[in-house]
N, C-alpha and C. Protein backbone atom coordinates (compact mmCIF):
# COMPACT_ATOMS: atom_id res chain seq x y z
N UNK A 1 0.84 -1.19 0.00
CA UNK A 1 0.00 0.00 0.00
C UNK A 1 0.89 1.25 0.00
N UNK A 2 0.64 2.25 -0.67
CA UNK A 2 1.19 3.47 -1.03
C UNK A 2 0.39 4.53 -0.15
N UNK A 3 0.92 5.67 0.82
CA UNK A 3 0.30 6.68 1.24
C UNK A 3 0.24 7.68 0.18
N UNK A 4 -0.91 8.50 0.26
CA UNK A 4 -1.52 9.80 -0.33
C UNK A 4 -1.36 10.59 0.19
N UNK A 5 -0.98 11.62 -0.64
CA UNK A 5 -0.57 13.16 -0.12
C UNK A 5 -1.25 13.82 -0.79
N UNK A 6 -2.09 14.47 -0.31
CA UNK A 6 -3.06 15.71 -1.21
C UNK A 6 -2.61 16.84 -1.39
N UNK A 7 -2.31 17.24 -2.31
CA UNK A 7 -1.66 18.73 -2.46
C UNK A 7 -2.64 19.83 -3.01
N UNK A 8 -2.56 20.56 -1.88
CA UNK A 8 -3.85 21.96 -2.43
C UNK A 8 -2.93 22.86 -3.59
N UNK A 9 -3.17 23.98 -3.49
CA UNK A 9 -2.93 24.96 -4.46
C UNK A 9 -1.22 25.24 -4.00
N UNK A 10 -0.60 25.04 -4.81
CA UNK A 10 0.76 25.80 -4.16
C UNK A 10 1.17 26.33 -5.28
N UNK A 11 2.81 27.36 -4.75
CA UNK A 11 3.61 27.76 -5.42
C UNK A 11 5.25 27.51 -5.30
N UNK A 12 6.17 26.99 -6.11
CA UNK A 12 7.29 26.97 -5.97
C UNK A 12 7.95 28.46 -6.56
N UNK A 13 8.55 28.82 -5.82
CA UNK A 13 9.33 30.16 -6.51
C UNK A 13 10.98 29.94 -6.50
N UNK A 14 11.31 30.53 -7.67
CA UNK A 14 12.63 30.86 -8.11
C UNK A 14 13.47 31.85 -7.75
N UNK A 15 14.69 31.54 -6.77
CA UNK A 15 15.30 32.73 -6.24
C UNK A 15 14.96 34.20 -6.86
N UNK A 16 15.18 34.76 -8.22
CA UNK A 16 14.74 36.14 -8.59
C UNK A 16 13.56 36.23 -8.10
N UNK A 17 12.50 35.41 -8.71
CA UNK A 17 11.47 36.00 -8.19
C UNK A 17 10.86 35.99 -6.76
N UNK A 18 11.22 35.25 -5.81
CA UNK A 18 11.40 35.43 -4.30
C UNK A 18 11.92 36.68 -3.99
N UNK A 19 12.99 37.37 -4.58
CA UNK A 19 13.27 38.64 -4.15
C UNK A 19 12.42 39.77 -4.47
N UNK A 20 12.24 39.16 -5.60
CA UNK A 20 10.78 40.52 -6.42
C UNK A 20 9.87 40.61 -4.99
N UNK A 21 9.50 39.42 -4.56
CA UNK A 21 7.91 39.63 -4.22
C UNK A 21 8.42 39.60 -2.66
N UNK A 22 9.11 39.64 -2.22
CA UNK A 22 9.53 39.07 -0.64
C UNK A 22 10.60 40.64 -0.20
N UNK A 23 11.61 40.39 -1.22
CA UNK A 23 12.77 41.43 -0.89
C UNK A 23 14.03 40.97 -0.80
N UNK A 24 15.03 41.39 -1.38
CA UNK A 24 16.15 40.78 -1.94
C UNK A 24 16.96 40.18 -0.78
N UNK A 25 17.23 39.28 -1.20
CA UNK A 25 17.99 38.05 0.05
C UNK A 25 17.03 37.34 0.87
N UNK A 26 15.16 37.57 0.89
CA UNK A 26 14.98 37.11 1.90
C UNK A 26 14.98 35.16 2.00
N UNK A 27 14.61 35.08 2.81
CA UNK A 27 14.67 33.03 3.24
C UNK A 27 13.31 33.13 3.51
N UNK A 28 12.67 31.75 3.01
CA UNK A 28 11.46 31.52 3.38
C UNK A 28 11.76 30.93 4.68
N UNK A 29 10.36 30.56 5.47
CA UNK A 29 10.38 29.83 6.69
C UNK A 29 9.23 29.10 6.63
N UNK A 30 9.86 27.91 7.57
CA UNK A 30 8.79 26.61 7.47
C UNK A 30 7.55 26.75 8.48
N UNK A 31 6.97 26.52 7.48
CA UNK A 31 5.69 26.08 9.07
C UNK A 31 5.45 24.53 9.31
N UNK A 32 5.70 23.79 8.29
CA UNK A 32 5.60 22.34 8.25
C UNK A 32 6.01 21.58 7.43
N UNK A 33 6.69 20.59 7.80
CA UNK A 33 7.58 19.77 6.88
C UNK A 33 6.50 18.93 6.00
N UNK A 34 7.17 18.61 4.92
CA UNK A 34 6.45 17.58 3.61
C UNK A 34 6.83 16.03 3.55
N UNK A 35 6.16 15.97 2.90
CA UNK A 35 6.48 13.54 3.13
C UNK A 35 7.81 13.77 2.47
N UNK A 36 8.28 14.97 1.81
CA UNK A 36 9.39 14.83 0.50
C UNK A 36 10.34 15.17 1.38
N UNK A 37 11.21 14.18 2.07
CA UNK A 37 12.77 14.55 2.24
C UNK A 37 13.23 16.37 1.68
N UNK A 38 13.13 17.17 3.20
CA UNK A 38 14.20 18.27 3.09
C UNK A 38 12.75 19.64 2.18
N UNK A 39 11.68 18.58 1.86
CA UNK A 39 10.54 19.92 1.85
C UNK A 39 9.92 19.94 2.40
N UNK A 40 9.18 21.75 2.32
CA UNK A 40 8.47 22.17 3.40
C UNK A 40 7.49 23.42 2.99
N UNK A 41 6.28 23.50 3.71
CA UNK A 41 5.14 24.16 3.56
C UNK A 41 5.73 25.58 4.47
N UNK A 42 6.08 26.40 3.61
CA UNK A 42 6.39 28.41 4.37
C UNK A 42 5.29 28.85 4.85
N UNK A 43 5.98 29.17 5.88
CA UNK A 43 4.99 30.63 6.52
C UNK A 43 4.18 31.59 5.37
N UNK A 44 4.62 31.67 4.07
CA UNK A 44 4.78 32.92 3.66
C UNK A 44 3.66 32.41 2.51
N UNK A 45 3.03 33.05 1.69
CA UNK A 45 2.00 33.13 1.22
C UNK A 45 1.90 34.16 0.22
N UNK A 46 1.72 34.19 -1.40
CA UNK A 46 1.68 34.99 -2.57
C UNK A 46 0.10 35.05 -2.58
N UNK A 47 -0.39 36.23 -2.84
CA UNK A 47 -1.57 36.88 -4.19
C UNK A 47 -1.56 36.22 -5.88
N UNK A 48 -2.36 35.24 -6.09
CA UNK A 48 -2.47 35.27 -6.83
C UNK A 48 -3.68 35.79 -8.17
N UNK A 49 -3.24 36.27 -9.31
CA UNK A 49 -4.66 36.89 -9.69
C UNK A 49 -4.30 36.71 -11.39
N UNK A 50 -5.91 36.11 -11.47
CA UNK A 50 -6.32 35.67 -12.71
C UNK A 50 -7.28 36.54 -13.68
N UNK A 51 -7.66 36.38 -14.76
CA UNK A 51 -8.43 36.87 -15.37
C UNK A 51 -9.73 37.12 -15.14
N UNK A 52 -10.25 35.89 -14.01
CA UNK A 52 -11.55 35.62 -13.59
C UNK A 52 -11.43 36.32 -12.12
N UNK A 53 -10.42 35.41 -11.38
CA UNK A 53 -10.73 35.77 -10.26
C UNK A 53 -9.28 36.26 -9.38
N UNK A 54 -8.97 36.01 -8.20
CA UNK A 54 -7.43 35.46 -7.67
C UNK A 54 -7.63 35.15 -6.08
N UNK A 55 -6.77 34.30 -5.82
CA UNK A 55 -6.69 33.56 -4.38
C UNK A 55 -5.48 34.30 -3.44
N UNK A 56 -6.37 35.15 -2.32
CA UNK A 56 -5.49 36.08 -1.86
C UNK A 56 -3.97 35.58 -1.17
N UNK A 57 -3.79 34.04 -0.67
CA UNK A 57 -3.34 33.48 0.31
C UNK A 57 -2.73 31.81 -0.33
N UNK A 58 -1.66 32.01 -1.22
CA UNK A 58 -1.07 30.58 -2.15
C UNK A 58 0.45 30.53 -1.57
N UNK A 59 -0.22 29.09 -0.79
CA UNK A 59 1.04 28.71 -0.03
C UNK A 59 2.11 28.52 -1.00
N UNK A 60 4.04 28.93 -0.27
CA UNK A 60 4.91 28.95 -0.99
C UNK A 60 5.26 27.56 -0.70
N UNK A 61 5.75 26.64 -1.34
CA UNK A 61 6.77 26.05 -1.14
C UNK A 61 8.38 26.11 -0.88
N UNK A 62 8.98 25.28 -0.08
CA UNK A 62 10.27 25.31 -0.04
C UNK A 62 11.17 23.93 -0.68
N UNK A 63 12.11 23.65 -0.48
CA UNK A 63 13.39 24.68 -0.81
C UNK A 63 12.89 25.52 -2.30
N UNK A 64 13.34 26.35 -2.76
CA UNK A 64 13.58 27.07 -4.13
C UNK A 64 14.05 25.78 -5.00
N UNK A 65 13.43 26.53 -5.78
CA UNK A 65 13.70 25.56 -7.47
C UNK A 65 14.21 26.63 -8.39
N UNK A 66 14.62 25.88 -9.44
CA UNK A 66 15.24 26.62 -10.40
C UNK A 66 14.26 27.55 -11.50
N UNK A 67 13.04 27.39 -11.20
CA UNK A 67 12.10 27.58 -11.54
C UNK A 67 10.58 27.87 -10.93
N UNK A 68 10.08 29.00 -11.15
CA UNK A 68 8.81 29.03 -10.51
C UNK A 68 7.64 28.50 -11.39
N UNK A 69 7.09 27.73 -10.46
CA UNK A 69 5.84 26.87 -10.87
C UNK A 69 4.12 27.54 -10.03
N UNK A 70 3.42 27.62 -10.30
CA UNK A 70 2.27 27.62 -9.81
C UNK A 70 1.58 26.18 -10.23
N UNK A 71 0.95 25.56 -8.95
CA UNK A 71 0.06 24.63 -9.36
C UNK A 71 -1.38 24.25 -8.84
N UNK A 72 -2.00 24.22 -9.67
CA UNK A 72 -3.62 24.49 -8.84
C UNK A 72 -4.08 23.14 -9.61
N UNK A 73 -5.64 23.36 -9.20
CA UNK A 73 -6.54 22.26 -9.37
C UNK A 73 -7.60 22.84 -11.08
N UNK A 74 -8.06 21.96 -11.45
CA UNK A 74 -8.96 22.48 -12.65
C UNK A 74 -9.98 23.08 -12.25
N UNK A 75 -10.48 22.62 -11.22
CA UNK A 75 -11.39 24.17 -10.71
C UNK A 75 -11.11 25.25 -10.69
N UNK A 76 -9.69 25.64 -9.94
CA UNK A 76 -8.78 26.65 -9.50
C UNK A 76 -8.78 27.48 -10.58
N UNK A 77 -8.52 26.70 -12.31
CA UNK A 77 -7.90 27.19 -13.53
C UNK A 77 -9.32 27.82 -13.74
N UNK A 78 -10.36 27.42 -13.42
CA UNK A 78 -11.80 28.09 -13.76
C UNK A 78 -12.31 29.58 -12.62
N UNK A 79 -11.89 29.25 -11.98
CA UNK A 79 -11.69 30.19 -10.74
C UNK A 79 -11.20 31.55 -10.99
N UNK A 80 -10.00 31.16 -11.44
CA UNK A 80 -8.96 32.05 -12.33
C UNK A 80 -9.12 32.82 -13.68
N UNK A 81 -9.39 32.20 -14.64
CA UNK A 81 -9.29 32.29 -15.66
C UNK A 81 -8.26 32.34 -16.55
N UNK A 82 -7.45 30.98 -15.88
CA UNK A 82 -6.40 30.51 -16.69
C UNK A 82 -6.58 29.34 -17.24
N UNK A 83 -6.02 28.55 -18.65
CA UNK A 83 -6.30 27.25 -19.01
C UNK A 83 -4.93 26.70 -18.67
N UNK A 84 -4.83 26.30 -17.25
CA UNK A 84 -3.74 25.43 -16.79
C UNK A 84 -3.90 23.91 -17.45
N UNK A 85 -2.63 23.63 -18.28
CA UNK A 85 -2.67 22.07 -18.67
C UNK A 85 -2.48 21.10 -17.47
N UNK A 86 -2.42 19.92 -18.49
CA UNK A 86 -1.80 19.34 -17.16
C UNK A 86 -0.55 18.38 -17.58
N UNK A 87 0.34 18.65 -16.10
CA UNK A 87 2.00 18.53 -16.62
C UNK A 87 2.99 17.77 -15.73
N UNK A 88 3.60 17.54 -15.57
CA UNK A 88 4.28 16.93 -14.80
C UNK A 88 5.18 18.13 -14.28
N UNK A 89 5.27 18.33 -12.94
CA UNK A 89 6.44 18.77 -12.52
C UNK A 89 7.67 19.28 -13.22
N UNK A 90 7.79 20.63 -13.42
CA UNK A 90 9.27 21.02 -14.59
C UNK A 90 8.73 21.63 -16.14
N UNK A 91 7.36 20.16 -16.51
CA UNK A 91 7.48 20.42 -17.69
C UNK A 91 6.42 21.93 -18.26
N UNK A 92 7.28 23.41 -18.27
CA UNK A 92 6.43 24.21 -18.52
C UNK A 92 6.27 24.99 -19.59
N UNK A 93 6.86 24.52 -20.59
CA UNK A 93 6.92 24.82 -22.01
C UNK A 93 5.68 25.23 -22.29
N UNK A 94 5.23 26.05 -22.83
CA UNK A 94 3.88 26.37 -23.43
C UNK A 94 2.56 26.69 -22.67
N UNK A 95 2.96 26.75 -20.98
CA UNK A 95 2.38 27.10 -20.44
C UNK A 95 1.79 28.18 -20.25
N UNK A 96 0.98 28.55 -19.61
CA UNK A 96 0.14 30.20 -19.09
C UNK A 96 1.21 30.65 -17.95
N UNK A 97 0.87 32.09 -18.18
CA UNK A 97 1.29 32.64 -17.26
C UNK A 97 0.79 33.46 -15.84
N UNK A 98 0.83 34.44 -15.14
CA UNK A 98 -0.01 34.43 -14.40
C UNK A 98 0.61 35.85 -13.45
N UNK A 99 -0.24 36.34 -12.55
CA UNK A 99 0.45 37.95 -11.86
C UNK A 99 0.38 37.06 -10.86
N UNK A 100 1.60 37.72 -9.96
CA UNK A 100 1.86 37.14 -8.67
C UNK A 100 2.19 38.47 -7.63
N UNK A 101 1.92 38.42 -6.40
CA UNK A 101 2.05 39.81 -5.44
C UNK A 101 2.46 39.45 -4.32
N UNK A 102 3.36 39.92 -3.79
CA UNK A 102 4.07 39.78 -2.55
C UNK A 102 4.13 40.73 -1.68
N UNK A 103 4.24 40.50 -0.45
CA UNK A 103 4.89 41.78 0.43
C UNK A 103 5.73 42.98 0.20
N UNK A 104 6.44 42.80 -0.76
CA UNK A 104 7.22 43.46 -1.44
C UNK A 104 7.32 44.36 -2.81
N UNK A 105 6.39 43.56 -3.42
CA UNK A 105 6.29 43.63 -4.86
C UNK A 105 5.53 42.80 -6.14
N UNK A 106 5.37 42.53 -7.28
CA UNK A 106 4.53 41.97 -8.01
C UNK A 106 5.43 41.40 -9.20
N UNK A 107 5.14 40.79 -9.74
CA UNK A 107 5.61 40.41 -10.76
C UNK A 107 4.38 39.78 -11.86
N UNK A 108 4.96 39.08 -13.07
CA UNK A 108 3.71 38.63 -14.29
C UNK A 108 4.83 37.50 -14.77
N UNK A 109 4.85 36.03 -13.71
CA UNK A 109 5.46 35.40 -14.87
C UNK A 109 4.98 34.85 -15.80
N UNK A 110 5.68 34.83 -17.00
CA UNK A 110 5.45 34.32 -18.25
C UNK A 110 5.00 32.94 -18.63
N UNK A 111 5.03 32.02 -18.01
CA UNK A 111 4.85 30.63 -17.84
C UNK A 111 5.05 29.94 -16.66
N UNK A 112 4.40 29.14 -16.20
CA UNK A 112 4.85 28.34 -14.93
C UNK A 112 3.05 27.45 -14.27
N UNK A 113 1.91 27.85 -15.08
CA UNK A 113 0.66 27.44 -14.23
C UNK A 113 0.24 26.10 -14.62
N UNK A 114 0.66 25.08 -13.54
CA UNK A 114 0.10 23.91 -14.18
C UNK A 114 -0.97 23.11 -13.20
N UNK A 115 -1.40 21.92 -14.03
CA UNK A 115 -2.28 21.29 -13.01
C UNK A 115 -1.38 20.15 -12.80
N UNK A 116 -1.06 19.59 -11.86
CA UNK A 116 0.10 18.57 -11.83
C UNK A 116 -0.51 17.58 -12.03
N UNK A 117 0.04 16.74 -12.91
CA UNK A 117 0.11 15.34 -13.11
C UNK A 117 0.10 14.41 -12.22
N UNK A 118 -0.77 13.65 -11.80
CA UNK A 118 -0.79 12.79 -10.21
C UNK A 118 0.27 11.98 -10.37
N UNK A 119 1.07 11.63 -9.55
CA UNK A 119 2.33 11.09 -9.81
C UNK A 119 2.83 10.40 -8.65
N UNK A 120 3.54 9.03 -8.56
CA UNK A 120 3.93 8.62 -6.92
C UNK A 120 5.42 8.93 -6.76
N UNK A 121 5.82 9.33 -6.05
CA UNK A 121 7.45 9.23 -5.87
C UNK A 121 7.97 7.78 -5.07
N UNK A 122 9.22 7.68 -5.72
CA UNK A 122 9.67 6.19 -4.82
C UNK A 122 10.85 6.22 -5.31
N UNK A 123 11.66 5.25 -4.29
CA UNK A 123 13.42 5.05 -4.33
C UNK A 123 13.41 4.18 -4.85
N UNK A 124 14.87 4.12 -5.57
CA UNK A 124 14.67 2.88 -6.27
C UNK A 124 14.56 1.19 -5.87
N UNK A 125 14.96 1.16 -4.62
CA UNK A 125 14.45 0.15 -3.80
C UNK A 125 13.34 -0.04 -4.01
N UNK A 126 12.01 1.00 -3.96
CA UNK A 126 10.76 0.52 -3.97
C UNK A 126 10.11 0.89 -5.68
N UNK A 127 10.77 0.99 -6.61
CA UNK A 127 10.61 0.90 -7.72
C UNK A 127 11.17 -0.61 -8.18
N UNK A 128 12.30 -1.22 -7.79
CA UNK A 128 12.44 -2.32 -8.15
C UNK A 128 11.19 -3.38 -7.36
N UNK A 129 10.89 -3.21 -6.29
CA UNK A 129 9.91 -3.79 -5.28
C UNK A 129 8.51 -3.89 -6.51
N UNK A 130 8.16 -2.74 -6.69
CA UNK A 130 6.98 -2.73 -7.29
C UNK A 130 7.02 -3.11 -9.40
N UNK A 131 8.03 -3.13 -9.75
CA UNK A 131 8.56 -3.49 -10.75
C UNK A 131 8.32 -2.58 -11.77
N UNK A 132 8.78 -1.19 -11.65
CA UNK A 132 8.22 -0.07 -12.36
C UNK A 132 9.88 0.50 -12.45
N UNK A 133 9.88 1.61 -13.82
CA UNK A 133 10.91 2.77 -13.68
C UNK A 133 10.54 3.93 -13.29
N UNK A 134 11.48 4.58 -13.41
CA UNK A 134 11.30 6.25 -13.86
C UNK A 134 10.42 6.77 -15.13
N UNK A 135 9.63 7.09 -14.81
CA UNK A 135 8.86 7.89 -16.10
C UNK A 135 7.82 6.70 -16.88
N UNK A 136 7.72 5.63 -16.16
CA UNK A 136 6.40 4.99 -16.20
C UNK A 136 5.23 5.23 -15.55
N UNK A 137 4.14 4.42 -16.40
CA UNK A 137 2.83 4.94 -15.68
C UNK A 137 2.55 3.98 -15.38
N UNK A 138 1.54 3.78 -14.55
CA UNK A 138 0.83 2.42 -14.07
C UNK A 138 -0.79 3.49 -13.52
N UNK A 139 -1.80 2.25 -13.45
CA UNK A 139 -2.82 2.19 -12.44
C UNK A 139 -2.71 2.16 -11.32
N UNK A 140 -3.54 3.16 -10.32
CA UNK A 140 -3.62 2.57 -9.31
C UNK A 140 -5.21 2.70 -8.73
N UNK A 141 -5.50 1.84 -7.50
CA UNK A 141 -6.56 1.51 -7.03
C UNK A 141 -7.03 2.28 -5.76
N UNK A 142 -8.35 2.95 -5.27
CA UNK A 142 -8.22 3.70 -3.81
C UNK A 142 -9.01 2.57 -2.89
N UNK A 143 -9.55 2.69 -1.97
CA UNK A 143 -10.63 1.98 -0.97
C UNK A 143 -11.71 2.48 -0.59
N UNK A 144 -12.63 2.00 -0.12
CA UNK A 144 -14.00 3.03 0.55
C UNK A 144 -14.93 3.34 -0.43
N UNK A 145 -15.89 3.86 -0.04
CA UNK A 145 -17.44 4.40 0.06
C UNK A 145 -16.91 4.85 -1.45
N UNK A 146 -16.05 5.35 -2.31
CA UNK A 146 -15.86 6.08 -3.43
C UNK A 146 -14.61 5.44 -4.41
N UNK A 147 -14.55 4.47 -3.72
CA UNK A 147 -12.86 3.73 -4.61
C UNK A 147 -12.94 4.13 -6.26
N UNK A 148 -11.97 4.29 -6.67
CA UNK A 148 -11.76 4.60 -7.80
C UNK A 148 -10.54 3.90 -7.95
N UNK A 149 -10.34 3.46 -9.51
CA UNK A 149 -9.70 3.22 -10.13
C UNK A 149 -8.67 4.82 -11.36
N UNK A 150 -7.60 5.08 -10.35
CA UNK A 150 -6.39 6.29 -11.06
C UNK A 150 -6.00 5.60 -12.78
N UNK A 151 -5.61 5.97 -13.72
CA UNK A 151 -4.88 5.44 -14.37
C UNK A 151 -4.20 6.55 -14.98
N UNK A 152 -3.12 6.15 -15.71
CA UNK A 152 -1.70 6.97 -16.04
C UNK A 152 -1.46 8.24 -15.14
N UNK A 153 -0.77 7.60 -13.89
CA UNK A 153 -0.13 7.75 -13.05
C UNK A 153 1.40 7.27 -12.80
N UNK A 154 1.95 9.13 -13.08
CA UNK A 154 2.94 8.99 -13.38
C UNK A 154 4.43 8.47 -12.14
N UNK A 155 5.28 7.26 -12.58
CA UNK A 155 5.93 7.23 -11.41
C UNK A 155 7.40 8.23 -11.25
N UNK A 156 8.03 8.30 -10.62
CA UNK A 156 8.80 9.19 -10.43
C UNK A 156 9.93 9.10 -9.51
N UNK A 157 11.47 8.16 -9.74
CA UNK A 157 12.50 7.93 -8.97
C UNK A 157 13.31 8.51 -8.63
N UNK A 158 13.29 8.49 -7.47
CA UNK A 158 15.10 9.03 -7.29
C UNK A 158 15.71 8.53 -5.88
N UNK A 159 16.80 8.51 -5.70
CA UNK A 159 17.07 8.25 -3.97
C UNK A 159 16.75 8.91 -2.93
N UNK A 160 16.38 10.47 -3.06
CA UNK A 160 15.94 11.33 -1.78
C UNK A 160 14.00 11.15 -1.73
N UNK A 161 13.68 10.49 -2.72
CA UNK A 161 12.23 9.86 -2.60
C UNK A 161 12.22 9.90 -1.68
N UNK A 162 10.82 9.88 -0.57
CA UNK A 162 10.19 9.16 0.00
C UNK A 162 8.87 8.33 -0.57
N UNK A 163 8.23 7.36 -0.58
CA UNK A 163 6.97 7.00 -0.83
C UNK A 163 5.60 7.36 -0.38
N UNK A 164 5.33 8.02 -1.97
CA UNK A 164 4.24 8.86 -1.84
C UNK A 164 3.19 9.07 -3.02
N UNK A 165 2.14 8.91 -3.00
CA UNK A 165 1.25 9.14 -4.43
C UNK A 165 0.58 10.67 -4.28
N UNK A 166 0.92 11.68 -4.71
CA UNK A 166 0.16 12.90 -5.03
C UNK A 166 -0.79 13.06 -5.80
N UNK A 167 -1.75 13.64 -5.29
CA UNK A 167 -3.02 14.26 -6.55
C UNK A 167 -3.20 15.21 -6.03
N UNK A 168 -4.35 16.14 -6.69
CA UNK A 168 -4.72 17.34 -6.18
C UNK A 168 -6.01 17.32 -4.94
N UNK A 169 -6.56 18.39 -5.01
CA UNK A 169 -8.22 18.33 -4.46
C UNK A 169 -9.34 17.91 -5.02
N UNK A 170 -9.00 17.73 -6.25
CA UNK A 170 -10.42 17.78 -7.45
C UNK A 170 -10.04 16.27 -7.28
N UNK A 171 -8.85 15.38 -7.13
CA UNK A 171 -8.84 13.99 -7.53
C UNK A 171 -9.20 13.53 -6.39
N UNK A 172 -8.81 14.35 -4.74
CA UNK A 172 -9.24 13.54 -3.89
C UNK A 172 -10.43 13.76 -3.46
N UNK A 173 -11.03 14.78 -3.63
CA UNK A 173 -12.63 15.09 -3.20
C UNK A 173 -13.48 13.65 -4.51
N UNK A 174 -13.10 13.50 -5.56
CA UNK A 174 -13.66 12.52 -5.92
C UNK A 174 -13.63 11.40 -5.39
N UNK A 175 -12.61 10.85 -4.98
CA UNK A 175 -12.21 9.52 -4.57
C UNK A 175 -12.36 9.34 -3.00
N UNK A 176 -12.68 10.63 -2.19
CA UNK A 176 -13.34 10.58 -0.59
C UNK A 176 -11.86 10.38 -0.22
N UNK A 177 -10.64 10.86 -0.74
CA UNK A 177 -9.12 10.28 -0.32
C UNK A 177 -9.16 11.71 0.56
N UNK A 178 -7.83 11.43 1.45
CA UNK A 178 -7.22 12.63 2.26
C UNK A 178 -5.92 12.25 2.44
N UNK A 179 -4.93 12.90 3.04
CA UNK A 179 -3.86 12.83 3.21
C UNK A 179 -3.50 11.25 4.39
N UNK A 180 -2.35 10.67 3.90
CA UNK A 180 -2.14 9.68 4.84
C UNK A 180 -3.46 8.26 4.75
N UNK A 181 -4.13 8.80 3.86
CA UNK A 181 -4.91 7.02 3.35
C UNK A 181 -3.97 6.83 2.26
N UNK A 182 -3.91 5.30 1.42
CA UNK A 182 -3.46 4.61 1.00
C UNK A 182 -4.23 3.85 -0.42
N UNK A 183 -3.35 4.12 -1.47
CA UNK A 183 -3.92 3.30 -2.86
C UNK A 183 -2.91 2.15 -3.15
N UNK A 184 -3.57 1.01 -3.94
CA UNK A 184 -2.29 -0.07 -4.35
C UNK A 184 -2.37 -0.14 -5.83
N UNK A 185 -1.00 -0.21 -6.11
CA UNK A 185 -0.53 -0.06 -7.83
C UNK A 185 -1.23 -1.48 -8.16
N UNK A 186 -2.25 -1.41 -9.55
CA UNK A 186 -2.41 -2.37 -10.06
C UNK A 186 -2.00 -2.97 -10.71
N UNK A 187 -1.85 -4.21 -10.72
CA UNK A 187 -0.49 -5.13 -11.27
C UNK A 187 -1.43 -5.51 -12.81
């Protein structure tokens, strides 16, 4: 059995633009650690604003990436009035872009809004275990009053993994899932 991690609306930001919207040099701070080895949910919180609408209060993520990502739910993209695809982590080629506002300052990046791709992370210990690679998909299965059957669900290796299946809100409000229940890869 695989634990679930529900991920609401977040944002990863990219050192420049952390300074835009925060103030040059600042450090985010944690309020709570993540299933992901060395990440963590900040204190700190962006404006985001769409064509339609914007969500005053979009948790940052930590550590910094090389890249800023926004990632919401397909509601969210309706909310907004952005047509967020849906992508895997990184991949933001051709994406929307979006205004972002900080304590500090604002910015308009150019690309970065996606709907993430539900995806499990695992070491390769438990990729050989389950008999999958990197950048395969498989099925997986939930339990309860709403079980659903996931499919192309993307897997995702590396050694600082921990084991974990992510979706959004829209996948777990369907499936009656929450954080810390459990789906099994269908063989």
């Amino acid at each position: 059995m695989i634990p679930i991690g529900v991920s609401n609306r977040h944002i990863h930001l990219k050192r420049e633009d952390l300074d835009k919207l925060f103030g040059e040099g600042y450090q985010l701070t944690t309020a709570k650690k993540l299933s992901q080895p060395g990440e963590f949910a900040a204190n700190e919180t962006v404006r985001v604003v769409g064509s339609k609408g914007e969500f005053p209060a979009v948790r940052v993520l930590g550590p910094l990436r090389k890249f800023t990502q926004l990632e919401i739910s397909n509601t969210d993209s309706f909310s907004l009035g952005v047509k967020a695809p849906l992508r895997a982590s990184g991949n933001l080629d051709g994406t929307p872009g979006i205004k972002l506002v900080g304590p500090k300052g604002a910015l308009e990046i150019q690309e970065g809004v996606i709907v993430a791709e539900r995806h499990i992370h695992m070491t390769p210990g438990d990729a050989a275990n389950y008999n999958v690679q990197d950048g395969d998909y498989v099925s997986v299965k939930s339990a309860g009053e709403r079980s659903l059957i996931f499919n192309q669900v993307l897997i995702r290796v590396k050694d600082s993994y921990a084991l974990d299946m992510h979706i959004d809100t829209d996948e777990a409000n369907a499936a009656g899932l929450r954080t810390g229940d459990h789906i099994e890869i269908i063989k």
